[in-house]
PDB file of N, CA and C in Angstrom:
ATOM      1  N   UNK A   1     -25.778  -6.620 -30.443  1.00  0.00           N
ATOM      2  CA  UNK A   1     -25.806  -8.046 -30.687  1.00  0.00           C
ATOM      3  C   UNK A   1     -27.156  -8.447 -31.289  1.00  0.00           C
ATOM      4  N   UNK A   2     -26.696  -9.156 -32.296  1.00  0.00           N
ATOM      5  CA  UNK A   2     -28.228  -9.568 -32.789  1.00  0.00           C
ATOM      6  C   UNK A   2     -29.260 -10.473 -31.952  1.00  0.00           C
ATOM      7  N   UNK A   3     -30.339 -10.252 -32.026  1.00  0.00           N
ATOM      8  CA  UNK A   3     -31.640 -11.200 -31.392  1.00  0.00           C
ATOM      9  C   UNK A   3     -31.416 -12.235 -31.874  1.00  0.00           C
ATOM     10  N   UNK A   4     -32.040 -13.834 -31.129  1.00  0.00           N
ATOM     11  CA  UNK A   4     -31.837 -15.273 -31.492  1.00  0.00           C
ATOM     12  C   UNK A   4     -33.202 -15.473 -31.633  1.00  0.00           C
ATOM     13  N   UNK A   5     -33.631 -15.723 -32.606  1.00  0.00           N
ATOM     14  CA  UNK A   5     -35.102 -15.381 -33.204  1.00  0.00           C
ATOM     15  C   UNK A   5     -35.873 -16.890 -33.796  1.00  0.00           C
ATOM     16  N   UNK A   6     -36.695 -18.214 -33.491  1.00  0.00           N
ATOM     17  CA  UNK A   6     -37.055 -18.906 -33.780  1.00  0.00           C
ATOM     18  C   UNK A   6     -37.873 -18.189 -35.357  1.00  0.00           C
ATOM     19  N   UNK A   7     -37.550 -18.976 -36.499  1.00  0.00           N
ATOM     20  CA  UNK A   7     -38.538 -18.837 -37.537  1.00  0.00           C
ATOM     21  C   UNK A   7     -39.907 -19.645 -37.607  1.00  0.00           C
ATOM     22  N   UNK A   8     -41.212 -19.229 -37.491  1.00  0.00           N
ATOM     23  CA  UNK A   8     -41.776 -20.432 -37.962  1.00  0.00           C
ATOM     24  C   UNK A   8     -42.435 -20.150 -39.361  1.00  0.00           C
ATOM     25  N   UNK A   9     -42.287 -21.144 -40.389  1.00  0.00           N
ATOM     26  CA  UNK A   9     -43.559 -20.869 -41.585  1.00  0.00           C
ATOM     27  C   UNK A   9     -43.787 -21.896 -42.205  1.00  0.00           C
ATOM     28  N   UNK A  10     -44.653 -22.054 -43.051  1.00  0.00           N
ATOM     29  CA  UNK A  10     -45.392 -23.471 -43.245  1.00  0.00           C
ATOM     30  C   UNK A  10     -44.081 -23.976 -44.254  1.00  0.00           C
ATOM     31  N   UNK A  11     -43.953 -25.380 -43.852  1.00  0.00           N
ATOM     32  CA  UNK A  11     -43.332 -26.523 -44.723  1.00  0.00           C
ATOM     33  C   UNK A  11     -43.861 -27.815 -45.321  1.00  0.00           C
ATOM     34  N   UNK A  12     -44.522 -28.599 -44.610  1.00  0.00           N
ATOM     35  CA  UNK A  12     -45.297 -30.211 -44.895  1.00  0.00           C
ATOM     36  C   UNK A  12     -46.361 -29.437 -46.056  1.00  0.00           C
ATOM     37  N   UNK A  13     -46.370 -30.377 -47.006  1.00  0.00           N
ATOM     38  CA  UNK A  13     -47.048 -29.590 -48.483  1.00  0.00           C
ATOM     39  C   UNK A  13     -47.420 -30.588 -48.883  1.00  0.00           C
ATOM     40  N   UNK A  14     -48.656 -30.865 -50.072  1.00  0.00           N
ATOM     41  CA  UNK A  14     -49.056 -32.205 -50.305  1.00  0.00           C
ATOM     42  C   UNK A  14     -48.534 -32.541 -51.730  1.00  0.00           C
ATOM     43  N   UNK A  15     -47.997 -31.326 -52.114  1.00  0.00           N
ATOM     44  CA  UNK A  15     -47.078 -31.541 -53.294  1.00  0.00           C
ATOM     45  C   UNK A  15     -45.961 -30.686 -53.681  1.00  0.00           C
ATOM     46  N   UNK A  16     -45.147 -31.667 -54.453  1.00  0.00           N
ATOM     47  CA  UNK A  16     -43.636 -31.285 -54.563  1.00  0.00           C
ATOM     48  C   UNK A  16     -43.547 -29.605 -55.136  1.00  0.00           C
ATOM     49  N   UNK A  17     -44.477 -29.272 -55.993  1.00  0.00           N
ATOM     50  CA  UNK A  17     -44.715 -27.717 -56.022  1.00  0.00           C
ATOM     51  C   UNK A  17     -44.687 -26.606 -54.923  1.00  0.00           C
ATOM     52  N   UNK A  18     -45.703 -27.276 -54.475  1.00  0.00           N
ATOM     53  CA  UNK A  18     -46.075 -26.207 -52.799  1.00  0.00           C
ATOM     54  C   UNK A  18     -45.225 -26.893 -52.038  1.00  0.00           C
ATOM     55  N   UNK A  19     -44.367 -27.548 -51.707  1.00  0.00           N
ATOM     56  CA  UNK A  19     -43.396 -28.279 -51.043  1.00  0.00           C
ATOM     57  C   UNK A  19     -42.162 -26.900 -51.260  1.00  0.00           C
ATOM     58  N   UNK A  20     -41.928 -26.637 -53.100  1.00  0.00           N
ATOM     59  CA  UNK A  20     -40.988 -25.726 -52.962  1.00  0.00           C
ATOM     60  C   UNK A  20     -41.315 -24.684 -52.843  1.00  0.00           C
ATOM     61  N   UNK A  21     -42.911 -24.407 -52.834  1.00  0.00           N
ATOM     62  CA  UNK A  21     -42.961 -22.798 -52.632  1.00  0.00           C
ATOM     63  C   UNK A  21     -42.640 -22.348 -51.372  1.00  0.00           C
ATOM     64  N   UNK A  22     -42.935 -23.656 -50.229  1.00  0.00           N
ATOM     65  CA  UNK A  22     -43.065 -23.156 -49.130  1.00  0.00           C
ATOM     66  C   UNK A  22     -41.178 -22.862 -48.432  1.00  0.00           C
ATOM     67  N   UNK A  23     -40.374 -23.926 -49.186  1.00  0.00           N
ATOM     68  CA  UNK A  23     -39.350 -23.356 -48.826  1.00  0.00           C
ATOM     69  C   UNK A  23     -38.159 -22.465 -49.357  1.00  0.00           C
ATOM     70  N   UNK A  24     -39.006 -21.939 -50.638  1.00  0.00           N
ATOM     71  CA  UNK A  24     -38.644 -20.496 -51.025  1.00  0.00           C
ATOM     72  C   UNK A  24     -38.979 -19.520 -50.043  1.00  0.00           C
ATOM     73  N   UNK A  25     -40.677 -19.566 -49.300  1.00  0.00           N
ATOM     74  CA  UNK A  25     -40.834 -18.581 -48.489  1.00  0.00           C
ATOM     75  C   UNK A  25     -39.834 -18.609 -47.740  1.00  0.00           C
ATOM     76  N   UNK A  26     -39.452 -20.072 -47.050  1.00  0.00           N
ATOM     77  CA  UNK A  26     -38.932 -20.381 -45.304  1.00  0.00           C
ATOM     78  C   UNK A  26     -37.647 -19.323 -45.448  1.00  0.00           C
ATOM     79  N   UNK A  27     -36.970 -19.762 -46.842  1.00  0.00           N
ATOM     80  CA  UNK A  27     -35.823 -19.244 -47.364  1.00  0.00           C
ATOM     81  C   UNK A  27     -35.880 -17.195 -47.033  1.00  0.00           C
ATOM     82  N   UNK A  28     -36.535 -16.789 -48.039  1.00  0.00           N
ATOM     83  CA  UNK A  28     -37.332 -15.378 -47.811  1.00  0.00           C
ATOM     84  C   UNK A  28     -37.485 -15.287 -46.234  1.00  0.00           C
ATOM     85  N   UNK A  29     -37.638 -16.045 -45.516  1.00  0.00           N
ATOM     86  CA  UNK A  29     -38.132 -15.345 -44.065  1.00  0.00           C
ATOM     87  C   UNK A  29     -36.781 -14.814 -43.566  1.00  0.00           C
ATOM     88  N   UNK A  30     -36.112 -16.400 -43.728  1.00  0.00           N
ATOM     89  CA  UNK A  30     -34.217 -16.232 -43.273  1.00  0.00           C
ATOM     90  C   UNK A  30     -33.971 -14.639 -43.423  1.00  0.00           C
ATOM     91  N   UNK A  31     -34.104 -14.713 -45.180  1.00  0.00           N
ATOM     92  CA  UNK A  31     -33.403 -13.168 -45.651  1.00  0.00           C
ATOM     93  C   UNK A  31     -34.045 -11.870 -44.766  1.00  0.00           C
ATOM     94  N   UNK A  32     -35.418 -12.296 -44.482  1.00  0.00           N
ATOM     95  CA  UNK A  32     -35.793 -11.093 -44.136  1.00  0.00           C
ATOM     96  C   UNK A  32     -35.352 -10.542 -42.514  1.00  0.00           C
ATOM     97  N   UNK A  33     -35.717 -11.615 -42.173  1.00  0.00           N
ATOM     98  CA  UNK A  33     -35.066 -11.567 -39.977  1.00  0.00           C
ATOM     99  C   UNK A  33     -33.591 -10.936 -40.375  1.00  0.00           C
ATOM    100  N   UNK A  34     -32.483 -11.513 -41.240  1.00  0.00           N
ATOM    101  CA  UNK A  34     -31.050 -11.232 -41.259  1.00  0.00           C
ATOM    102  C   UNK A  34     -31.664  -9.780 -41.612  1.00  0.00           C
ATOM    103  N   UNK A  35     -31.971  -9.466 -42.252  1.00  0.00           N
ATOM    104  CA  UNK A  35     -32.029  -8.021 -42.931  1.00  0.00           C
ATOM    105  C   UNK A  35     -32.450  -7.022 -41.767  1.00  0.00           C
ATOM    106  N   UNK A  36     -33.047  -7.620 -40.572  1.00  0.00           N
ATOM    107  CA  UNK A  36     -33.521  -6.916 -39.571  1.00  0.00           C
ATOM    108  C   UNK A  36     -32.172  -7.102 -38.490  1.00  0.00           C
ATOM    109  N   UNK A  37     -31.600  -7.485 -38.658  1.00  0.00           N
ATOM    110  CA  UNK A  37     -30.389  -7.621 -37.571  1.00  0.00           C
ATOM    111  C   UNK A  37     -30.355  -9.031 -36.777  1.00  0.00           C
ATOM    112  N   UNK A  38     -31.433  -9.731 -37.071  1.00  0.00           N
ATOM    113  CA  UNK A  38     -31.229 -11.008 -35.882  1.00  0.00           C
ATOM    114  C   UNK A  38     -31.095 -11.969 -36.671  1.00  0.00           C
ATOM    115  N   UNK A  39     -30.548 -13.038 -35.311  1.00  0.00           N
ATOM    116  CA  UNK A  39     -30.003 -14.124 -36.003  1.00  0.00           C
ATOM    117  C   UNK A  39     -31.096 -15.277 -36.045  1.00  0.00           C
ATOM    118  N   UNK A  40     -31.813 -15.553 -37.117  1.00  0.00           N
ATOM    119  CA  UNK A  40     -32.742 -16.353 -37.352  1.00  0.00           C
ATOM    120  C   UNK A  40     -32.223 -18.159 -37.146  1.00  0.00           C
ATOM    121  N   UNK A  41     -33.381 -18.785 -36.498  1.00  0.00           N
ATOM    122  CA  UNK A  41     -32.871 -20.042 -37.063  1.00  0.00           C
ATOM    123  C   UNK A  41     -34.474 -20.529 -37.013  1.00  0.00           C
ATOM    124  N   UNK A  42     -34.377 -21.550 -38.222  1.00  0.00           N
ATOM    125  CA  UNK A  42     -35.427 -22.192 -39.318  1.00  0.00           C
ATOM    126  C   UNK A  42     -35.075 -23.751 -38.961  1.00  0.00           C
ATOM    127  N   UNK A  43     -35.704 -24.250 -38.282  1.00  0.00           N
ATOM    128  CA  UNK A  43     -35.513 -26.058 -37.665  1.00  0.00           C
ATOM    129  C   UNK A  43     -36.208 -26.682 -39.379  1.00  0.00           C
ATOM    130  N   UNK A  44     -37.130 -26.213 -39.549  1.00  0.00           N
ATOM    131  CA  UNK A  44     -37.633 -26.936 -40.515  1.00  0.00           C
ATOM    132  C   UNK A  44     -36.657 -26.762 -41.651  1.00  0.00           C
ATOM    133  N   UNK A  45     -35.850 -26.137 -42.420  1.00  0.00           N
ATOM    134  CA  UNK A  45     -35.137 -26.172 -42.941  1.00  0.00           C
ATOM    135  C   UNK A  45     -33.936 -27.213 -43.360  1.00  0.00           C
ATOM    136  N   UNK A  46     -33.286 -26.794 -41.628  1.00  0.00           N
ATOM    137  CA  UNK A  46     -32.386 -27.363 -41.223  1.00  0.00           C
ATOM    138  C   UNK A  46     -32.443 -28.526 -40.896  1.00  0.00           C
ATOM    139  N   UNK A  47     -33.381 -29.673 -40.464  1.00  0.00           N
ATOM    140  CA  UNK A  47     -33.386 -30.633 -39.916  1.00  0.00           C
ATOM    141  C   UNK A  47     -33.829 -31.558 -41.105  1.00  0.00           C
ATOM    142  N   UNK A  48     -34.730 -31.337 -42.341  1.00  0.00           N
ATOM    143  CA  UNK A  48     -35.502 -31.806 -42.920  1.00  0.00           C
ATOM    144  C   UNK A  48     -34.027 -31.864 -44.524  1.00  0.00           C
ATOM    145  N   UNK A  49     -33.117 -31.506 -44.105  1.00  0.00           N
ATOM    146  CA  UNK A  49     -31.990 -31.883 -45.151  1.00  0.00           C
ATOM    147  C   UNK A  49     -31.952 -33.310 -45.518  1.00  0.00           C
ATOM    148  N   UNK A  50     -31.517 -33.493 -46.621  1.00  0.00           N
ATOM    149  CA  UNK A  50     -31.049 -34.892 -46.844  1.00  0.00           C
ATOM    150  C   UNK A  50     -30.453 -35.683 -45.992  1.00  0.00           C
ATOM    151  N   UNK A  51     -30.524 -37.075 -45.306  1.00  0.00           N
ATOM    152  CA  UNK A  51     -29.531 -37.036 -44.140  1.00  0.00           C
ATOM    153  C   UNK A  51     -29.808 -36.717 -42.689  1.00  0.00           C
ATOM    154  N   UNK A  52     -30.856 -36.253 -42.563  1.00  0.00           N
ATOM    155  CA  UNK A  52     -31.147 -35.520 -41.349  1.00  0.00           C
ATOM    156  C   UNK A  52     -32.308 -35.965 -40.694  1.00  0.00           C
ATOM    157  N   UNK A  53     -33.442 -35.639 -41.359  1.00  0.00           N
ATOM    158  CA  UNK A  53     -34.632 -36.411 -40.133  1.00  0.00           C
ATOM    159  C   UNK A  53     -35.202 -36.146 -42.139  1.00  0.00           C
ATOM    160  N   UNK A  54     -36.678 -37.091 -41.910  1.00  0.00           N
ATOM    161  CA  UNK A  54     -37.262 -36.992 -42.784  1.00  0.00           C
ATOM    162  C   UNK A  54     -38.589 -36.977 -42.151  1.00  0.00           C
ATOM    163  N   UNK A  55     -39.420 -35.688 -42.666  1.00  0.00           N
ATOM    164  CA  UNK A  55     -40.281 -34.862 -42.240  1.00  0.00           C
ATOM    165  C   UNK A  55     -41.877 -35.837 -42.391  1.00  0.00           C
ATOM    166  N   UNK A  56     -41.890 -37.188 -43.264  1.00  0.00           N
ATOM    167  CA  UNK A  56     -42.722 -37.786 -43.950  1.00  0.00           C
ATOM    168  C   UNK A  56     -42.877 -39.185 -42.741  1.00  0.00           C
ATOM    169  N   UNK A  57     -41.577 -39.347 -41.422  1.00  0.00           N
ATOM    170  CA  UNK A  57     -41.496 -40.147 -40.424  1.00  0.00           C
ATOM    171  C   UNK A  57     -42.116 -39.496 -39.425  1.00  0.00           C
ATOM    172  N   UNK A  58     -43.433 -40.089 -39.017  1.00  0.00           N
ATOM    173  CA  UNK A  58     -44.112 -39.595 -37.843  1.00  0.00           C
ATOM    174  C   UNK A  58     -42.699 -38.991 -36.738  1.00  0.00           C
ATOM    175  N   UNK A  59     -42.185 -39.827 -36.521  1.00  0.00           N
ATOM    176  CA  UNK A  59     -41.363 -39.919 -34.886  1.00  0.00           C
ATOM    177  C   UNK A  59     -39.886 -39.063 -35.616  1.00  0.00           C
ATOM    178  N   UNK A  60     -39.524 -39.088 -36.396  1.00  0.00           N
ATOM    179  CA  UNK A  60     -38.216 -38.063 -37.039  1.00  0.00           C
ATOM    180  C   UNK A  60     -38.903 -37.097 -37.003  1.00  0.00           C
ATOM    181  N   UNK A  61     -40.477 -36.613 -37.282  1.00  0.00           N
ATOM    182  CA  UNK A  61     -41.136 -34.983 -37.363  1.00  0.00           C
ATOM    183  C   UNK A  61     -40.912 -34.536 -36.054  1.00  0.00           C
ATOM    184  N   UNK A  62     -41.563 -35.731 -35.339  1.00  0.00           N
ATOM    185  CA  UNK A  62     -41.682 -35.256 -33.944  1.00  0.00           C
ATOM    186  C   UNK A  62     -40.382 -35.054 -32.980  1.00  0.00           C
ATOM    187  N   UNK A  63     -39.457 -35.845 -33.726  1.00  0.00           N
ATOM    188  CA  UNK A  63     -37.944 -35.484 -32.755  1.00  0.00           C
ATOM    189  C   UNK A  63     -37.540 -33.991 -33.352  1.00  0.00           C
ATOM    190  N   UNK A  64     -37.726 -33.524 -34.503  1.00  0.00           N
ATOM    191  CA  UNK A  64     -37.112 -32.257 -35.072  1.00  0.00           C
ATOM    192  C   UNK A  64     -38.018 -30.969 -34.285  1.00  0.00           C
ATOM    193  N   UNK A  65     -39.281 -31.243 -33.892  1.00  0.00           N
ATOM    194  CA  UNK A  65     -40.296 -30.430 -33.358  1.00  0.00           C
ATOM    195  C   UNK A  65     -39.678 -30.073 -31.873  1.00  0.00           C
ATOM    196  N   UNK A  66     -39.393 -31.400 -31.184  1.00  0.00           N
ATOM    197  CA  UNK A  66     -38.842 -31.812 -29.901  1.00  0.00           C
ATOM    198  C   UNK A  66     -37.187 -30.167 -30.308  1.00  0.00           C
ATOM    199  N   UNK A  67     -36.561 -30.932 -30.786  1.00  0.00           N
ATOM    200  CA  UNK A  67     -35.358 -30.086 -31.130  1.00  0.00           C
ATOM    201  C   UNK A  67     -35.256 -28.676 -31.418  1.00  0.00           C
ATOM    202  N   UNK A  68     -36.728 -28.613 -31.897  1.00  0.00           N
ATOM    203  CA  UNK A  68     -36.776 -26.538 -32.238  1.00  0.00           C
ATOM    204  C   UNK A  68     -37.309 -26.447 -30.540  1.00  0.00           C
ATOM    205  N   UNK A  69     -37.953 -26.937 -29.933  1.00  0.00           N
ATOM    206  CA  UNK A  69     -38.836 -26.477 -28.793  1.00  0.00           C
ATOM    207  C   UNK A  69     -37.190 -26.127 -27.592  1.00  0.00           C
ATOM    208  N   UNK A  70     -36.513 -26.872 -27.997  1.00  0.00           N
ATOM    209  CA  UNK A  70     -35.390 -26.866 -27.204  1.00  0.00           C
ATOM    210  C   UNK A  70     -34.677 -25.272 -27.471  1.00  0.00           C
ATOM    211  N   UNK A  71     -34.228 -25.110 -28.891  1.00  0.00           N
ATOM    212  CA  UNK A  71     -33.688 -24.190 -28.488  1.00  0.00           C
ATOM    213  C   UNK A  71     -34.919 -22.753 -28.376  1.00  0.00           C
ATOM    214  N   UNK A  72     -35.937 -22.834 -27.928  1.00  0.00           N
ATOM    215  CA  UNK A  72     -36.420 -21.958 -27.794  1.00  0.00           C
ATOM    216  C   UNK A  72     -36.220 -21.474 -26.198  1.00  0.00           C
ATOM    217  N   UNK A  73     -35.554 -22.479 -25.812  1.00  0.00           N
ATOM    218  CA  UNK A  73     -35.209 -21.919 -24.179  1.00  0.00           C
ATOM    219  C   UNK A  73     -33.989 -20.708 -24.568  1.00  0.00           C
ATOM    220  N   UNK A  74     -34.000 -20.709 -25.160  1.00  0.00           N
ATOM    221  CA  UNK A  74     -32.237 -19.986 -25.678  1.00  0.00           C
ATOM    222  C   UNK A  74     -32.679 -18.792 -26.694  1.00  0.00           C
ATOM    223  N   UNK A  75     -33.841 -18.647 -27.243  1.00  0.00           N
ATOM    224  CA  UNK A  75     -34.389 -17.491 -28.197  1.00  0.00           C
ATOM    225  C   UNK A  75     -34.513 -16.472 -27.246  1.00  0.00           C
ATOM    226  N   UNK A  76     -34.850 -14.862 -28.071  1.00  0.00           N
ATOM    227  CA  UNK A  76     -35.565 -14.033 -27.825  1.00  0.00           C
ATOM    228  C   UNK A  76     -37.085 -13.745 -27.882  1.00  0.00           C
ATOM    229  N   UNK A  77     -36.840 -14.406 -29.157  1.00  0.00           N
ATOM    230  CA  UNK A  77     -38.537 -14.159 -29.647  1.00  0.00           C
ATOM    231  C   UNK A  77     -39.157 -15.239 -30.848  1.00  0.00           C
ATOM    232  N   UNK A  78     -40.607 -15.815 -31.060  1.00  0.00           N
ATOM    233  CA  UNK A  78     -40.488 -16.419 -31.793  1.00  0.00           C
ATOM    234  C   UNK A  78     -41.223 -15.335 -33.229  1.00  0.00           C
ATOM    235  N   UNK A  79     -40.590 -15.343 -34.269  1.00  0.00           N
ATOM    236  CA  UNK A  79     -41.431 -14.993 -35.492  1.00  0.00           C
ATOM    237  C   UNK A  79     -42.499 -15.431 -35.941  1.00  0.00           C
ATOM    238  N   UNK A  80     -43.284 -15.564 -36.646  1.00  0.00           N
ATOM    239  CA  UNK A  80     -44.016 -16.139 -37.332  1.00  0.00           C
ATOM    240  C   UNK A  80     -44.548 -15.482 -38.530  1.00  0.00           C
ATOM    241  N   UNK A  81     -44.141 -16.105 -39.556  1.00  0.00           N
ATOM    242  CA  UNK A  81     -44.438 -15.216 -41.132  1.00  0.00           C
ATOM    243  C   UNK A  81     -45.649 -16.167 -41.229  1.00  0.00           C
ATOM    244  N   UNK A  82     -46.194 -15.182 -41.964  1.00  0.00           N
ATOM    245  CA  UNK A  82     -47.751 -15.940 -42.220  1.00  0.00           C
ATOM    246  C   UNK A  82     -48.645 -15.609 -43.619  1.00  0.00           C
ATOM    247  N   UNK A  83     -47.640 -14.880 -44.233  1.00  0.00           N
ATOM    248  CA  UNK A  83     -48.320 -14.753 -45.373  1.00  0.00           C
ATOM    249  C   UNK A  83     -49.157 -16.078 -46.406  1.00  0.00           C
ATOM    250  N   UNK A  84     -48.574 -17.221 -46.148  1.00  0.00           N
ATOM    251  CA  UNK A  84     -48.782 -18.544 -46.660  1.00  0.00           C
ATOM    252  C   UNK A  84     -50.085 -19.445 -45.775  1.00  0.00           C
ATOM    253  N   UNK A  85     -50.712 -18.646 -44.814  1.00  0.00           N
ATOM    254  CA  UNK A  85     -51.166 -19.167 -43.922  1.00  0.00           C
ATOM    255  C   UNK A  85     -50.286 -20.012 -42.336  1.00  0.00           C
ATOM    256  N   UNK A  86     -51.202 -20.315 -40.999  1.00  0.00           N
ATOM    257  CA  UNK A  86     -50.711 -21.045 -40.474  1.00  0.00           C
ATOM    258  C   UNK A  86     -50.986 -22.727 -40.620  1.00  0.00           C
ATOM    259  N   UNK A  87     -49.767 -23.114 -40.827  1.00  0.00           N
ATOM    260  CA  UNK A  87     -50.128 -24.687 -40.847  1.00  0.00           C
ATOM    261  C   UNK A  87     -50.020 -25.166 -39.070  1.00  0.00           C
ATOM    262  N   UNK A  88     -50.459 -26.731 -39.336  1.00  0.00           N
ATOM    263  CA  UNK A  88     -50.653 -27.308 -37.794  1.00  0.00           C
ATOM    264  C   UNK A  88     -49.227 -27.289 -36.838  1.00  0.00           C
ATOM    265  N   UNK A  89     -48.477 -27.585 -37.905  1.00  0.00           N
ATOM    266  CA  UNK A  89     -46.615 -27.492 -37.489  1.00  0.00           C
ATOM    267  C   UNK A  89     -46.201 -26.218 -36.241  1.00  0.00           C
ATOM    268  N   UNK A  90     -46.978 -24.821 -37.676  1.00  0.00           N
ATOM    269  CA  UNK A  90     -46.705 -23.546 -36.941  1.00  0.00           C
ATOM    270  C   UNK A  90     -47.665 -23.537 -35.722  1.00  0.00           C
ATOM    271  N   UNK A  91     -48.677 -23.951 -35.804  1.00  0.00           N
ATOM    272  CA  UNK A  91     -49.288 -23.596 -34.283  1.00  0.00           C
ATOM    273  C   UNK A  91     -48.909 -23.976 -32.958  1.00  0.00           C
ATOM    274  N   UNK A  92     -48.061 -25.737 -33.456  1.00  0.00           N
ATOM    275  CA  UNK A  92     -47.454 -26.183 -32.792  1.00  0.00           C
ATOM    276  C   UNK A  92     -46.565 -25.503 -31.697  1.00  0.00           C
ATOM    277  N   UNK A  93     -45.792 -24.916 -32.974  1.00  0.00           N
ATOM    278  CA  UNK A  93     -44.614 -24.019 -32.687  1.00  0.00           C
ATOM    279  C   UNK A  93     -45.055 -22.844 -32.064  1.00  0.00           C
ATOM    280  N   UNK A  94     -45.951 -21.877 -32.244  1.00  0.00           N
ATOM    281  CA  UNK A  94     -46.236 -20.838 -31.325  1.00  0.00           C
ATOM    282  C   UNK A  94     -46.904 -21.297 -29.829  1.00  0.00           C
ATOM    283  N   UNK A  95     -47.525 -22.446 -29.753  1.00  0.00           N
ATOM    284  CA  UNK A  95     -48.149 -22.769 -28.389  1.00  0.00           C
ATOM    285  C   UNK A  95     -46.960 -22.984 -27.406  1.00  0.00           C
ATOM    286  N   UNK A  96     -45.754 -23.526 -28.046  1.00  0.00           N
ATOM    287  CA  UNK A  96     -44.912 -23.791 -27.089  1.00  0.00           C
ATOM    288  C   UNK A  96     -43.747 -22.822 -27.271  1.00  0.00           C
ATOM    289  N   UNK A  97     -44.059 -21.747 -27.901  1.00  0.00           N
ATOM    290  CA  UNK A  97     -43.169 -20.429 -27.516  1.00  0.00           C
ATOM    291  C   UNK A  97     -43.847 -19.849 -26.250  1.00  0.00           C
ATOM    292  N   UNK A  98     -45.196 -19.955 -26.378  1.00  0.00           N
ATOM    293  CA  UNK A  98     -46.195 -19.292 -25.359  1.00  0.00           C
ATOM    294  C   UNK A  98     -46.024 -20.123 -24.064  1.00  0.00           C
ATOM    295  N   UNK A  99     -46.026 -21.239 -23.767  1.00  0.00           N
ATOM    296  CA  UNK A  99     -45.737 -22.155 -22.978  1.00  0.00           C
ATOM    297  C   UNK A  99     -44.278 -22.061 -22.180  1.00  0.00           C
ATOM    298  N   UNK A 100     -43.655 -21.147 -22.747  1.00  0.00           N
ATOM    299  CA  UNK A 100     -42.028 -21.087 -22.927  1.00  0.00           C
ATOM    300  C   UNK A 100     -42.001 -19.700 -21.876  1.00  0.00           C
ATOM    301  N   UNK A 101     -42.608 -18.939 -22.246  1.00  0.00           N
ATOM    302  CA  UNK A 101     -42.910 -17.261 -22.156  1.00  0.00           C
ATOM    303  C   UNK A 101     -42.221 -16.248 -23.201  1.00  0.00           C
ATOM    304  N   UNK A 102     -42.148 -16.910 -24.363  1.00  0.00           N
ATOM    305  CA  UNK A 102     -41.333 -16.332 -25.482  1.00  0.00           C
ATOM    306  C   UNK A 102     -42.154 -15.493 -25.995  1.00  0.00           C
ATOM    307  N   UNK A 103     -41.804 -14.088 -26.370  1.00  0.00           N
ATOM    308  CA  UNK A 103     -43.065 -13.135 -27.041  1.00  0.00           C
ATOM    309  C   UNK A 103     -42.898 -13.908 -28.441  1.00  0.00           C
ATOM    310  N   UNK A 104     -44.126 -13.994 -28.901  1.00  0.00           N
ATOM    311  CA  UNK A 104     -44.515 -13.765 -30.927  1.00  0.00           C
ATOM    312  C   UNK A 104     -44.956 -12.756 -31.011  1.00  0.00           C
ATOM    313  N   UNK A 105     -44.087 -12.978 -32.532  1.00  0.00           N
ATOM    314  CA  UNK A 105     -44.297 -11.901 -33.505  1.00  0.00           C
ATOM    315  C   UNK A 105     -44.961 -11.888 -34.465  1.00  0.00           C
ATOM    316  N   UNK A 106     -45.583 -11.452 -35.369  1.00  0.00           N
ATOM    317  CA  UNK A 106     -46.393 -11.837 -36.499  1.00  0.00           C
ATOM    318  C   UNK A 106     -45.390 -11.077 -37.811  1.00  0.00           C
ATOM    319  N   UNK A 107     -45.175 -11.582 -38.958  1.00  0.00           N
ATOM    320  CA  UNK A 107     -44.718 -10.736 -39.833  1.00  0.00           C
ATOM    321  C   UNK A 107     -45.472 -11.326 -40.731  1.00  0.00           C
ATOM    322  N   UNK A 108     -45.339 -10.042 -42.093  1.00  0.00           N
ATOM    323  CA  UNK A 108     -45.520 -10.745 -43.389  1.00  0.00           C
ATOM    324  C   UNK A 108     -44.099 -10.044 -44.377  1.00  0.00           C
ATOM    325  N   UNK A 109     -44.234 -10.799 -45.900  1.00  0.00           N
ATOM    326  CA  UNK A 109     -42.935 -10.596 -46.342  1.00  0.00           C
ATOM    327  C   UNK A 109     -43.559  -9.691 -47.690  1.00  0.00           C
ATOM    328  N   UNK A 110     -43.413  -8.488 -48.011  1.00  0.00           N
ATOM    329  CA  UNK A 110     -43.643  -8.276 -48.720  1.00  0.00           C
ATOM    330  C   UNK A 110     -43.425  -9.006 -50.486  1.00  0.00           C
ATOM    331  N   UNK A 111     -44.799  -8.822 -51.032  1.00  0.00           N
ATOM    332  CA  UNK A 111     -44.949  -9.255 -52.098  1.00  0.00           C
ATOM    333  C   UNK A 111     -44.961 -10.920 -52.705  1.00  0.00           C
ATOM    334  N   UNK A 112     -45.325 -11.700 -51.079  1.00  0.00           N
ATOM    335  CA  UNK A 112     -45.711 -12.893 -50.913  1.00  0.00           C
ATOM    336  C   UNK A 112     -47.316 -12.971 -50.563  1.00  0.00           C
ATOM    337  N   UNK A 113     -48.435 -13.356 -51.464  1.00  0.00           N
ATOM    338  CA  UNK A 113     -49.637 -14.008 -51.287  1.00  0.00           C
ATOM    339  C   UNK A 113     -49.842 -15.406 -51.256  1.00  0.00           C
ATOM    340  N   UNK A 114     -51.242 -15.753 -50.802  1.00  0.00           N
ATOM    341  CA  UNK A 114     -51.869 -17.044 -50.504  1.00  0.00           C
ATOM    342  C   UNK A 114     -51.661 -17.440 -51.842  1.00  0.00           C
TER     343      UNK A 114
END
């Protein structure tokens, strides 16, 4: 059975460029966890859809943050790709895997730089 694997990697960008680079990576992380057998899930992705929460609303960031922390009661492990650096989001996100007792992981994705 596959692992239930929190993704974290940087998303909030100060421009629409690095906005999409970062969720080409987020995208790339997906592929890469599936490629390892587990079942990844990416809140920032998912929540920050059209329709969904908008990442630019203090209190919609913070309910989607609220919402990944949740299912981390329900993960195995949290990831963390970092080739892009850690943003404040991701630290977020690993303090309360740690808080959780969730092991992190560190990855990088090949042939992704700063």
């Amino acid at each position: 059975m596959s692992k239930l694997v929190i993704v974290e990697s940087p998303f909030a960008a100060p421009t629409a460029a690095l906005q999409q680079r970062h969720k080409e990576y987020a995208r790339a992380a997906l592929a890469d966890a599936l490629s390892r057998g587990e079942a990844p899930f990416a809140s920032h992705l998912l929540y920050t859809q059209p329709g969904v929460l908008d990442d630019d609303v203090p209190e919609e960031r913070a309910q989607g943050i609220a919402a990944e922390f949740a299912w981390m009661q329900r993960a195995d492990y949290s990831v963390v790709y970092q080739d892009l650096g850690i943003s404040g989001g991701m630290r977020q996100g690993i303090g309360a895997a740690y808080r959780v007792g969730l092991e992190v992981v560190y990855r990088s994705i090949e042939g992704w730089k700063k």
